[in-house]
C-alpha atoms as a PDB file:
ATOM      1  CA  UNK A   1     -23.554   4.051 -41.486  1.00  0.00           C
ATOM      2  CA  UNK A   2     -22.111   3.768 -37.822  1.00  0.00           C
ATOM      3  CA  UNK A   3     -18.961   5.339 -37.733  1.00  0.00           C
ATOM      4  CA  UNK A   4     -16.326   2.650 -35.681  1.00  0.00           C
ATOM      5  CA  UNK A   5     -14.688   3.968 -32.767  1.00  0.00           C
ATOM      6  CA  UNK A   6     -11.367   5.008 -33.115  1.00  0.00           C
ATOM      7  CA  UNK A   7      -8.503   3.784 -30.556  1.00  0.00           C
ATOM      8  CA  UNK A   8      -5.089   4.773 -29.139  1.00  0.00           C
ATOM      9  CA  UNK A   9      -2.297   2.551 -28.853  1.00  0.00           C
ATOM     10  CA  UNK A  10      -2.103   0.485 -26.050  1.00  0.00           C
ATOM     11  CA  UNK A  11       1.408  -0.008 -23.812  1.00  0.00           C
ATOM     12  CA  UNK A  12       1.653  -2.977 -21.825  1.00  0.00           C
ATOM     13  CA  UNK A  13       3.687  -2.244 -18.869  1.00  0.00           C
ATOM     14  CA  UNK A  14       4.063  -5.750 -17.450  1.00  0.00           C
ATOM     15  CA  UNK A  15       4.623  -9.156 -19.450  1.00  0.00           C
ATOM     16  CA  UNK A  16       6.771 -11.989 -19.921  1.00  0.00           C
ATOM     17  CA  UNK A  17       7.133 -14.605 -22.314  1.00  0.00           C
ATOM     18  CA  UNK A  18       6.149 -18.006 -20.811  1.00  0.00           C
ATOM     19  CA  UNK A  19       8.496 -20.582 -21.809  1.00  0.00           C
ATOM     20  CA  UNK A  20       8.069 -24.071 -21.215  1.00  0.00           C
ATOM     21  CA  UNK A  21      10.839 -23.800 -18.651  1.00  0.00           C
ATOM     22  CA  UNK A  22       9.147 -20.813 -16.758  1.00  0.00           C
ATOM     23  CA  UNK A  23       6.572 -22.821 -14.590  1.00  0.00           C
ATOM     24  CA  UNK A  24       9.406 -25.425 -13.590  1.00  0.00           C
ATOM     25  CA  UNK A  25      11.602 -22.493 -12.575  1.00  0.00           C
ATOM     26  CA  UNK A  26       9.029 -20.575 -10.790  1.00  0.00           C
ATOM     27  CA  UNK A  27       6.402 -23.398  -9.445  1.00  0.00           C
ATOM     28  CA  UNK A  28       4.930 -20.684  -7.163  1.00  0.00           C
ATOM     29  CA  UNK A  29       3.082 -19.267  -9.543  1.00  0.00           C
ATOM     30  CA  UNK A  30       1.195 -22.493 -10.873  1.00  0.00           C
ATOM     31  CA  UNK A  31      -1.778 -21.526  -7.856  1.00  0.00           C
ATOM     32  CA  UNK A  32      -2.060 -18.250  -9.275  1.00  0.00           C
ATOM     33  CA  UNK A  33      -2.223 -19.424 -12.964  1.00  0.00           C
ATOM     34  CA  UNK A  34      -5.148 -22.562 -11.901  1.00  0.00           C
ATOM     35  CA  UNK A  35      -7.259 -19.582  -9.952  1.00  0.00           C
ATOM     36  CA  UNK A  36      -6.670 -17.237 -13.084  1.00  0.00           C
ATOM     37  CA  UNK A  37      -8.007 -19.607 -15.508  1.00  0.00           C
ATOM     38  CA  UNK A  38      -4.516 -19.337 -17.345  1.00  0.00           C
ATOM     39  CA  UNK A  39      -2.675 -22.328 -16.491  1.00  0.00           C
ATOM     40  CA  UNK A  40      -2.883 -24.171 -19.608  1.00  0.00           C
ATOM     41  CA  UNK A  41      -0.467 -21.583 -21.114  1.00  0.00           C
ATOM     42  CA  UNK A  42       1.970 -22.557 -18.733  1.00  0.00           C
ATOM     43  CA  UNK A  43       1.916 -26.081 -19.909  1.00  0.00           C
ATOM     44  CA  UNK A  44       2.271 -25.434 -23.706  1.00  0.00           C
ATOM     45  CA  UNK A  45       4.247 -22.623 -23.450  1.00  0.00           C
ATOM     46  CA  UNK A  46       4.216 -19.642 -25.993  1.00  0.00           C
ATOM     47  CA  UNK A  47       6.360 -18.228 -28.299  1.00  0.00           C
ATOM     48  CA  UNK A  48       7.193 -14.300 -28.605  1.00  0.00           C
ATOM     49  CA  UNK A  49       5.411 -14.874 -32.427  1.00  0.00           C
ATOM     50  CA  UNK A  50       2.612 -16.217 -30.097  1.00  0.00           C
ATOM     51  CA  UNK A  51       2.508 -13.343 -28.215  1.00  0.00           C
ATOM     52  CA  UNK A  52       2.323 -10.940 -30.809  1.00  0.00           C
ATOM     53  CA  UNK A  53      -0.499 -12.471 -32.442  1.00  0.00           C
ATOM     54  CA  UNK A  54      -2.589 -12.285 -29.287  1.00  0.00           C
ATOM     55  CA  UNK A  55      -1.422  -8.289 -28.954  1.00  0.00           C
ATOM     56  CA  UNK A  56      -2.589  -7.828 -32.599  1.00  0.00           C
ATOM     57  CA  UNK A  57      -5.943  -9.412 -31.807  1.00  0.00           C
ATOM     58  CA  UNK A  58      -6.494  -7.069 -28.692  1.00  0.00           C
ATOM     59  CA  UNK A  59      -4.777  -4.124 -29.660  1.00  0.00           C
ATOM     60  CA  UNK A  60      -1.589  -3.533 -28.017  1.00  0.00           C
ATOM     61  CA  UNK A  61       1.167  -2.527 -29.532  1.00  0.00           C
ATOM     62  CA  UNK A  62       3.911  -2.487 -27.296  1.00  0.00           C
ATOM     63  CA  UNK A  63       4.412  -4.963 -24.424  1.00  0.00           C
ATOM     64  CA  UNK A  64       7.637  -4.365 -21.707  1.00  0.00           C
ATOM     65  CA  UNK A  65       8.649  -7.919 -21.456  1.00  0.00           C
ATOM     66  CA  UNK A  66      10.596  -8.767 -18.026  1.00  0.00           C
ATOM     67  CA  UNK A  67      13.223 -11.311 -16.894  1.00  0.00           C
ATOM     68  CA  UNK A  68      12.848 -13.300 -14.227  1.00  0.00           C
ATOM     69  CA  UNK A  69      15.836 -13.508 -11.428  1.00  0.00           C
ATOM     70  CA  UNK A  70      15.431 -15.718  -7.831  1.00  0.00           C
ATOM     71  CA  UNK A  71      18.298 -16.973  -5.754  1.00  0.00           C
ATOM     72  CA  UNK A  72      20.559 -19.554  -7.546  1.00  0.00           C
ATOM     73  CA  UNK A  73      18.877 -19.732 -11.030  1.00  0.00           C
ATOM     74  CA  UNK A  74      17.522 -17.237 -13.896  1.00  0.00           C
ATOM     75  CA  UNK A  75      13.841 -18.364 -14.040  1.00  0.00           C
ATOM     76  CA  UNK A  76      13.871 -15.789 -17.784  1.00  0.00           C
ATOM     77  CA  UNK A  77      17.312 -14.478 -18.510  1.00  0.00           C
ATOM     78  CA  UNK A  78      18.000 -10.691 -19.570  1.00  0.00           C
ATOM     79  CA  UNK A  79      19.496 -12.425 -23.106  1.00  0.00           C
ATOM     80  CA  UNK A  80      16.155 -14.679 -24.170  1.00  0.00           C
ATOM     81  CA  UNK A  81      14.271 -11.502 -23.557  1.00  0.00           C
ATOM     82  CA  UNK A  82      16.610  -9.490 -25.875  1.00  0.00           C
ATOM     83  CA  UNK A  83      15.930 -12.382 -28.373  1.00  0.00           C
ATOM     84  CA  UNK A  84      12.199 -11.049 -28.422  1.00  0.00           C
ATOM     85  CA  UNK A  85      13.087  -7.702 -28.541  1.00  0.00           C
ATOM     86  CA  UNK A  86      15.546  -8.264 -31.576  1.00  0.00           C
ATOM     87  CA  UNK A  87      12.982 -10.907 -33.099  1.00  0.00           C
ATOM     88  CA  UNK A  88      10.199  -8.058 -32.957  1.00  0.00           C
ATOM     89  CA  UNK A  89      11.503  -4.487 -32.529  1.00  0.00           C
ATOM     90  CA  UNK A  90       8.823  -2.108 -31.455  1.00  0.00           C
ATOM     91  CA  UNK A  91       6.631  -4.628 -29.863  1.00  0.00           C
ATOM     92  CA  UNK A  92       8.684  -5.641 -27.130  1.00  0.00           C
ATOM     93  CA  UNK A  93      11.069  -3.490 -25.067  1.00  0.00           C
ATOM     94  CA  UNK A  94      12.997  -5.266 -22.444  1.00  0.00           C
ATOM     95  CA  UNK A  95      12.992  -5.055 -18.636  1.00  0.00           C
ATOM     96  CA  UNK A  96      15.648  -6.508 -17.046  1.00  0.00           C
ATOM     97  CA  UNK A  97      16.363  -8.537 -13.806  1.00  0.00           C
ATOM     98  CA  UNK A  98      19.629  -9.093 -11.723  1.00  0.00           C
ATOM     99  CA  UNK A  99      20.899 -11.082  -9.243  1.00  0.00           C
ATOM    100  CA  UNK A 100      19.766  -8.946  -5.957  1.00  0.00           C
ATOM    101  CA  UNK A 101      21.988 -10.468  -3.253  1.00  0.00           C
ATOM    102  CA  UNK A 102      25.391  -9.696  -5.334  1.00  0.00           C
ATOM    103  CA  UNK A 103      25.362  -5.938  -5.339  1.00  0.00           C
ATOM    104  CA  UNK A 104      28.308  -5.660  -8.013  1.00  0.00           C
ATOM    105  CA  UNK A 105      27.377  -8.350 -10.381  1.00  0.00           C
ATOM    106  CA  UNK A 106      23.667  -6.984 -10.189  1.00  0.00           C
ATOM    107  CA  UNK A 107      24.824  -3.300 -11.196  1.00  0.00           C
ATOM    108  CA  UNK A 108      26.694  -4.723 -13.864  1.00  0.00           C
ATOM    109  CA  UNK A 109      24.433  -6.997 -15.411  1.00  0.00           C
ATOM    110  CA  UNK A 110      21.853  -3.854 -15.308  1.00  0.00           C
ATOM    111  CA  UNK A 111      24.561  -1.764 -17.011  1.00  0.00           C
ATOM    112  CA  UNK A 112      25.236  -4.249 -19.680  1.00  0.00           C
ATOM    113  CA  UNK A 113      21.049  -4.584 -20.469  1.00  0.00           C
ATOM    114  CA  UNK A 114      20.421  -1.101 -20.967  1.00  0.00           C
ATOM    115  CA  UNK A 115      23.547  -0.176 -22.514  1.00  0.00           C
ATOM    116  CA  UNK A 116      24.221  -2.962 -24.463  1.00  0.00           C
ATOM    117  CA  UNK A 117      20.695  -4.701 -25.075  1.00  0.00           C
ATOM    118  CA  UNK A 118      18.531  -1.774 -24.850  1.00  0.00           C
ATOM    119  CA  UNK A 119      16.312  -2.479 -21.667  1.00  0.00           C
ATOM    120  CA  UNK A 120      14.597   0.597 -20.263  1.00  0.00           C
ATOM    121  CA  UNK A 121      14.068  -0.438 -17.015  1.00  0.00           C
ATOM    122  CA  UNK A 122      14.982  -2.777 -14.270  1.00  0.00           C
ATOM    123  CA  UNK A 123      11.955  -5.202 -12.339  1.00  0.00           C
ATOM    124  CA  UNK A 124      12.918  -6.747  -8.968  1.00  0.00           C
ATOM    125  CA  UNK A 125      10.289  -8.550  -6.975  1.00  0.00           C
ATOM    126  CA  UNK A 126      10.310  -8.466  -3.869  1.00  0.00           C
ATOM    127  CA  UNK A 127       8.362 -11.911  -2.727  1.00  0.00           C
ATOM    128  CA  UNK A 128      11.348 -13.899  -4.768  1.00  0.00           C
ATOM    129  CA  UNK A 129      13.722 -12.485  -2.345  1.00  0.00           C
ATOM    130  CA  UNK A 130      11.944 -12.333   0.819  1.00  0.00           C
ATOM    131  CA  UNK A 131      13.498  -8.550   0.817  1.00  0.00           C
ATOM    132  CA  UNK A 132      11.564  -5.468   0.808  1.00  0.00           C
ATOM    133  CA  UNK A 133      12.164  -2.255  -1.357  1.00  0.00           C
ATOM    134  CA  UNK A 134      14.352  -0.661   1.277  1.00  0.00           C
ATOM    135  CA  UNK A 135      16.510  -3.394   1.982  1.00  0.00           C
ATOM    136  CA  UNK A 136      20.164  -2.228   1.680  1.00  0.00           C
ATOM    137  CA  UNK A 137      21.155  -4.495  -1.315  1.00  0.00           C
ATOM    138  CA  UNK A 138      18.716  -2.636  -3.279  1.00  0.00           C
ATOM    139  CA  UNK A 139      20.200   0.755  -3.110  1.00  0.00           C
ATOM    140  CA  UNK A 140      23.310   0.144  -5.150  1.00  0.00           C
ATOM    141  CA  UNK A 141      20.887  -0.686  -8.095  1.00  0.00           C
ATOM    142  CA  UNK A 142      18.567   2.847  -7.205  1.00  0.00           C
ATOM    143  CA  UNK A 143      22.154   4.710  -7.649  1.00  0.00           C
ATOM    144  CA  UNK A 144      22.717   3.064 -11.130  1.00  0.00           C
ATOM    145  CA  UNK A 145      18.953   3.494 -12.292  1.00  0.00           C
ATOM    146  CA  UNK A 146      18.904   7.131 -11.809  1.00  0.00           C
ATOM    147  CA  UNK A 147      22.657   7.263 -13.804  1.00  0.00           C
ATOM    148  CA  UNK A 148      20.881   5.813 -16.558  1.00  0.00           C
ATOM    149  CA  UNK A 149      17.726   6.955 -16.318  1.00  0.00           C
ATOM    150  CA  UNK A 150      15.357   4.091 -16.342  1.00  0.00           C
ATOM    151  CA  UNK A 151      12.546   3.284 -13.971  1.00  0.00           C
ATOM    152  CA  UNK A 152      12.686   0.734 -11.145  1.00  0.00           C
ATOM    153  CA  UNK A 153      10.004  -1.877 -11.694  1.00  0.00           C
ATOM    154  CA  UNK A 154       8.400  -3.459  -8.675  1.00  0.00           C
ATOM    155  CA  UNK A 155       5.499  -5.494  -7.283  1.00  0.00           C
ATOM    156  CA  UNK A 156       2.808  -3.949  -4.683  1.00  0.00           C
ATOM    157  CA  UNK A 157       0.702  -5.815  -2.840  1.00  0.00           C
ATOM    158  CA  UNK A 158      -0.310  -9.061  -1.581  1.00  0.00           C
ATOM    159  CA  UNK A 159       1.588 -12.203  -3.613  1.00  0.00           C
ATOM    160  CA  UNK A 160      -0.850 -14.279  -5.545  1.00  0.00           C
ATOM    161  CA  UNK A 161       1.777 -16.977  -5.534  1.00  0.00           C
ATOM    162  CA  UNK A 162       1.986 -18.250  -2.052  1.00  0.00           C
ATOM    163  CA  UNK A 163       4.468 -16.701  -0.617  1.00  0.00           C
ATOM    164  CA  UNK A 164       4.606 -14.542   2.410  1.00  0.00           C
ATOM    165  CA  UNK A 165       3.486 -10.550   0.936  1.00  0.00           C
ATOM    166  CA  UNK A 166       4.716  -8.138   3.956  1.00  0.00           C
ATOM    167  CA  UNK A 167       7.688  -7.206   1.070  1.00  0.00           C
ATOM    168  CA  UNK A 168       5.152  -5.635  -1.108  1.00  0.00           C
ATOM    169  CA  UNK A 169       3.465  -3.065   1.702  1.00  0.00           C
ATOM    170  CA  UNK A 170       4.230   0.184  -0.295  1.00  0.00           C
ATOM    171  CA  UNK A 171       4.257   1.785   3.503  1.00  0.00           C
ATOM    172  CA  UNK A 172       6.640   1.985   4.994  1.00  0.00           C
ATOM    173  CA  UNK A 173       8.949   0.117   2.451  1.00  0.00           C
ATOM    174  CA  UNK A 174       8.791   2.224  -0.885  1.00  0.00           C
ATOM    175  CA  UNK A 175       7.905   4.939   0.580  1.00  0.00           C
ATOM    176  CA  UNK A 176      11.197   5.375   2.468  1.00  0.00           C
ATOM    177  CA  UNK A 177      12.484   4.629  -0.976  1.00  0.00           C
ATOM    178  CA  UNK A 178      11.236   7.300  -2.586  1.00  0.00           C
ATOM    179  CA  UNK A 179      12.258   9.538   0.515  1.00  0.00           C
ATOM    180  CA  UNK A 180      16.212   8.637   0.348  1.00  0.00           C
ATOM    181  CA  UNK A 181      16.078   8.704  -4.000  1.00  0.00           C
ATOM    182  CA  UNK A 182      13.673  11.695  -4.671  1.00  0.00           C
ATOM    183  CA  UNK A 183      15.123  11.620  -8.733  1.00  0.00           C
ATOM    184  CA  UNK A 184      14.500   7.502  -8.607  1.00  0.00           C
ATOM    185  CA  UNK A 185      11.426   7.173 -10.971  1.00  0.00           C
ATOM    186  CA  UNK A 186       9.388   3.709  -9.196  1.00  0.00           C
ATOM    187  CA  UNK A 187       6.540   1.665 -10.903  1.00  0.00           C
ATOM    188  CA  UNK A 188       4.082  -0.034  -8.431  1.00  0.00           C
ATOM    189  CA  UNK A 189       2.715  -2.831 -10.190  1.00  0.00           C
ATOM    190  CA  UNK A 190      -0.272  -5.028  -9.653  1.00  0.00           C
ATOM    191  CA  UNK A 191      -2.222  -2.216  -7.443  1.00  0.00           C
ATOM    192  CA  UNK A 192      -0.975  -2.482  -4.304  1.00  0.00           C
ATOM    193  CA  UNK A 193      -4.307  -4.181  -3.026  1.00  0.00           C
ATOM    194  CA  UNK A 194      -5.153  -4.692  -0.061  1.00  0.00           C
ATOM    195  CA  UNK A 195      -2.863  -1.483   0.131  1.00  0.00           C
ATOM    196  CA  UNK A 196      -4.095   0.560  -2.693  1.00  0.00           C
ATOM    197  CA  UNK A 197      -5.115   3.355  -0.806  1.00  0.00           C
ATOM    198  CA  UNK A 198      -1.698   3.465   0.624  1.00  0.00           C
ATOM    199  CA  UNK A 199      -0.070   3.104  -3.362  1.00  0.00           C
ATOM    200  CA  UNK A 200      -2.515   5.911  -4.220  1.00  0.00           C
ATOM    201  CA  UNK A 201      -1.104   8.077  -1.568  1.00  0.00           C
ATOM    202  CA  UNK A 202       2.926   7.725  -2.607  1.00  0.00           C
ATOM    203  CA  UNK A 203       2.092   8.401  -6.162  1.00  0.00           C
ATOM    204  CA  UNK A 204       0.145  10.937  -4.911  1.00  0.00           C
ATOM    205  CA  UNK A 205       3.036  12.563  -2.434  1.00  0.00           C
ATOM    206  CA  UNK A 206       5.723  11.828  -4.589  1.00  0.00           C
ATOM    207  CA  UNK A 207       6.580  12.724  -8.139  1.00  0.00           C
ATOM    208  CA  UNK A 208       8.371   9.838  -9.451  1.00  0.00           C
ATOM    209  CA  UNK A 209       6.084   7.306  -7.683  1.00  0.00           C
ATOM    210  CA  UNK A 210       3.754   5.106 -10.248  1.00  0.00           C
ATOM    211  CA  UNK A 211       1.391   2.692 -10.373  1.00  0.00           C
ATOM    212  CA  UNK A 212       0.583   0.244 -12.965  1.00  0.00           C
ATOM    213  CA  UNK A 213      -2.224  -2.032 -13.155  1.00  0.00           C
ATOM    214  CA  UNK A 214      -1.156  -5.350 -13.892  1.00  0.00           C
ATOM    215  CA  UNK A 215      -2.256  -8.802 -12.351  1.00  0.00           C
ATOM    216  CA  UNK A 216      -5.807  -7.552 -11.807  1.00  0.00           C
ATOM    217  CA  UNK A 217      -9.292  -7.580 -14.358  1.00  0.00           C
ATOM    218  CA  UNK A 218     -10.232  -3.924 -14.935  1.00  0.00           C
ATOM    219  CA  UNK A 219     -13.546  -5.484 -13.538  1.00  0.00           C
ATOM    220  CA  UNK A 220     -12.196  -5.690 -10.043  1.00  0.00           C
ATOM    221  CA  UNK A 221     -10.082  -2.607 -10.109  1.00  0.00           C
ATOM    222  CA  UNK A 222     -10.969  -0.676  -6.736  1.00  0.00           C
ATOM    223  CA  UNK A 223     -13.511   1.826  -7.066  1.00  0.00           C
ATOM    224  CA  UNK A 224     -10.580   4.232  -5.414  1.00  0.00           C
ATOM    225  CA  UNK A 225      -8.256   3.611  -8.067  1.00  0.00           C
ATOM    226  CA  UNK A 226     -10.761   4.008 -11.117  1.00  0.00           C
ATOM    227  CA  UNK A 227     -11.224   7.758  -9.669  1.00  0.00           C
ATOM    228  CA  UNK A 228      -7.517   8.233  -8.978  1.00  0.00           C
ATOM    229  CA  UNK A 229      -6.777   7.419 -12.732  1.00  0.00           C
ATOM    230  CA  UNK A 230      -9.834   9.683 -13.849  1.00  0.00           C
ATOM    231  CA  UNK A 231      -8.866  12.437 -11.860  1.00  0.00           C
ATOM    232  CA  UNK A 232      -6.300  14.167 -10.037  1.00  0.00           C
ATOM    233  CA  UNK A 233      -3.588  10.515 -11.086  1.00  0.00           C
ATOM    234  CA  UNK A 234      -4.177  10.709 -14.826  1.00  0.00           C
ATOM    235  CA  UNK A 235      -0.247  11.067 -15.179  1.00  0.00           C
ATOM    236  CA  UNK A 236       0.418   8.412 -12.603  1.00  0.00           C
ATOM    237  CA  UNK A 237      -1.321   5.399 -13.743  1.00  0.00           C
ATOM    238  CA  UNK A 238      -0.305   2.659 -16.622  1.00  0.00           C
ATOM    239  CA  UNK A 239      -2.228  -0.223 -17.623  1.00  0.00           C
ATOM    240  CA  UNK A 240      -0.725  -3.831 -17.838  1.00  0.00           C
ATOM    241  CA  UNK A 241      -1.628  -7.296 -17.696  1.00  0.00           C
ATOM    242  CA  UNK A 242       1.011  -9.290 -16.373  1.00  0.00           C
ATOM    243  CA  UNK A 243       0.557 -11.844 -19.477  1.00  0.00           C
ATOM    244  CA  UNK A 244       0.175 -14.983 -19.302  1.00  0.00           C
ATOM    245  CA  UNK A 245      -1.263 -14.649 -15.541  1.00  0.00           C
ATOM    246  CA  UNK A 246      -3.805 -12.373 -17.591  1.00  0.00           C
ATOM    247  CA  UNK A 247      -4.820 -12.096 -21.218  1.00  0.00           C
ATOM    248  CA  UNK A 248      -4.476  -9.093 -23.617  1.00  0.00           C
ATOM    249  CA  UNK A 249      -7.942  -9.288 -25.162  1.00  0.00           C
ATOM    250  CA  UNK A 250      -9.669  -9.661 -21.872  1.00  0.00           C
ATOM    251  CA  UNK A 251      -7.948  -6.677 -19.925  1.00  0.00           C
ATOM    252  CA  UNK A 252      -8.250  -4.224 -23.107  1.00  0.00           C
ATOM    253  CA  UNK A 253     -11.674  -4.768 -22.988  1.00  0.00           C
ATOM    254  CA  UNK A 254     -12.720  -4.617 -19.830  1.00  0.00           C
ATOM    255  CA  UNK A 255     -10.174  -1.443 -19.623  1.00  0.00           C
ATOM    256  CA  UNK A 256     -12.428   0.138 -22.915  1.00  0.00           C
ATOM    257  CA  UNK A 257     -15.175  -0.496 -20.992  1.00  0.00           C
ATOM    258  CA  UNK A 258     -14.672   1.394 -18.148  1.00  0.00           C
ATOM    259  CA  UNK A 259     -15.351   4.431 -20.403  1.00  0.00           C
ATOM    260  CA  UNK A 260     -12.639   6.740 -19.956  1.00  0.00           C
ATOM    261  CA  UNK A 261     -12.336  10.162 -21.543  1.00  0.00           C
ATOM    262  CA  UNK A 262     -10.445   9.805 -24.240  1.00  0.00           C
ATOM    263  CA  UNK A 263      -7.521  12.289 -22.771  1.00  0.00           C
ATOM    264  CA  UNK A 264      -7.822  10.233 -19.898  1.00  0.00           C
ATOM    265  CA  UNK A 265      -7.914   6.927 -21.538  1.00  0.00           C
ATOM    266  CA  UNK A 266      -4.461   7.853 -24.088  1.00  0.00           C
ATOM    267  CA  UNK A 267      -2.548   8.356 -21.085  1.00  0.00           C
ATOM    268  CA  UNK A 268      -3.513   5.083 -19.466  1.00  0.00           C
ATOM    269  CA  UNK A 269      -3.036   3.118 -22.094  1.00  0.00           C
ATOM    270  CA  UNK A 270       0.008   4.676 -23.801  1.00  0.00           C
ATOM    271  CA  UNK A 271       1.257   8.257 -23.055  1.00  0.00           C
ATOM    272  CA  UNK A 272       2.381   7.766 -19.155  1.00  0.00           C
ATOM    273  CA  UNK A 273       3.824   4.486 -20.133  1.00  0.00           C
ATOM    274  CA  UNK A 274       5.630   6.184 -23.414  1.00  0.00           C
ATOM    275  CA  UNK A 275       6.661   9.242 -21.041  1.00  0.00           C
ATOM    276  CA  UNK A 276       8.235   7.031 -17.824  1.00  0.00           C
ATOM    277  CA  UNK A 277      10.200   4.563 -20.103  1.00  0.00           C
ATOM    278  CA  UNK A 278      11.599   6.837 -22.439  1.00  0.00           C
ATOM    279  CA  UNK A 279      10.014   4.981 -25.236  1.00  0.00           C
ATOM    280  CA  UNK A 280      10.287   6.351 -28.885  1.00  0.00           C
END
């Protein structure tokens, strides 16, 4: 008798729940859904009872579920993701977003999710503002994250939404960042490509730089990266999936069957997540 393989838990560093609202409120990202084969999702919608039926089928146990923020208007609020955390406890831990361009509201409203709702970390992106990591209305939020010791939560890269992506260059903006707020803990997701060499190298220069891999097949992921992780970045690299852009049963696979040793494939999937959110 064959014996079945046996397999760790799987973190999901980047979701959100896609409401029926969430395509009208963000109608940038409808391109991206079409070319990702997802978009139907965005059209029916799904529920966070959805979502964890989809986790259970591919194995995750634990997805960090952001809000959305852009100027003028919550695409997800902070409170309907704290619904889904309350509604399933354990299988979703919130992320939260704020309102960038009003520095005192925006450290507030990040007090009041991880004090009072539980969040672990705060997400800003970077394309929705048009401002880049080191832009000055950022650093009153750094200050507070390091207070309460959560991770900031970004995007790296080029935008598959089409919208301009010189915000997500992690050199020279990030970078910088992690120059002025050395304690700052910072999670790079969705690569960094074209850049990734250049997210490699932060994570690799400084401590509290990360990468999650979110928003891109395991298929495609850069033959650069696949080493990194392997090697010399097995602390620095989380899987995620960016859900509904990408599904859970599709990137756990082709993430299994990259063939990771298993010490390198637990912290992938679960222990560097577990360890940079503070997770129980």
């Amino acid at each position: 008798m064959t014996a079945q393989p046996t397999y760790c838990p799987i973190i999901d560093a980047w979701a959100q729940v896609p409401h029926k609202n969430f395509a009208g409120r963000l109608p940038e990202v409808a391109r991206l859904m079409r070319q990702s084969g997802t978009a139907q999702i965005l059209e029916t919608g799904a529920t966070p009872a959805d979502m964890v039926a989809l986790m259970d089928k591919a194995g995750v146990q634990t997805a960090l579920l952001s809000a959305w923020r852009r100027p003028g208007q919550w695409i997800l609020s902070n409170e309907e993701v704290a619904e889904a955390v309350q509604q399933f406890p354990g299988r979703f831990v919130g992320v939260a977003a704020v309102n960038l361009e009003n520095p005192v509201q925006a450290v507030g409203e990040l007090e009041h999710a991880v004090k009072d709702l539980g969040f672990k970390a705060l997400r800003v992106i970077p394309w929705l503002w048009n401002r880049p990591p080191n832009d000055k209305f950022y650093f009153p939020l750094y200050v507070k994250c390091i207070e309460l010791d959560i991770p900031f939560c970004t995007q790296v890269g080029h935008t598959g939404p089409l919208m301009p992506s010189e915000p997500g260059r992690p050199v020279p903006y990030l970078d910088e960042v992690a120059l002025v707020f050395p304690e700052l803990k910072i999670v790079g997701g969705h690569i960094g490509y074209p850049w990734t060499d250049e997210m490699i190298g932060l994570a690799w220069k400084h401590e509290n730089v990360f990468i999650d891999t979110s928003a891109y097949l395991p298929r495609y992921y850069p033959p650069q990266l696949i080493h990194y992780l392997s090697t010399y970045g097995q602390n620095k690299v989380l899987f995620g999936t960016n859900f509904p852009q990408l599904p859970f049963d599709k990137c756990v696979e082709q993430a299994r069957a990259l063939n990771l040793p298993p010490e390198v494939c637990d912290k992938f999937f679960y222990q560097n997540a577990r360890r940079i959110f503070n997770l129980d």
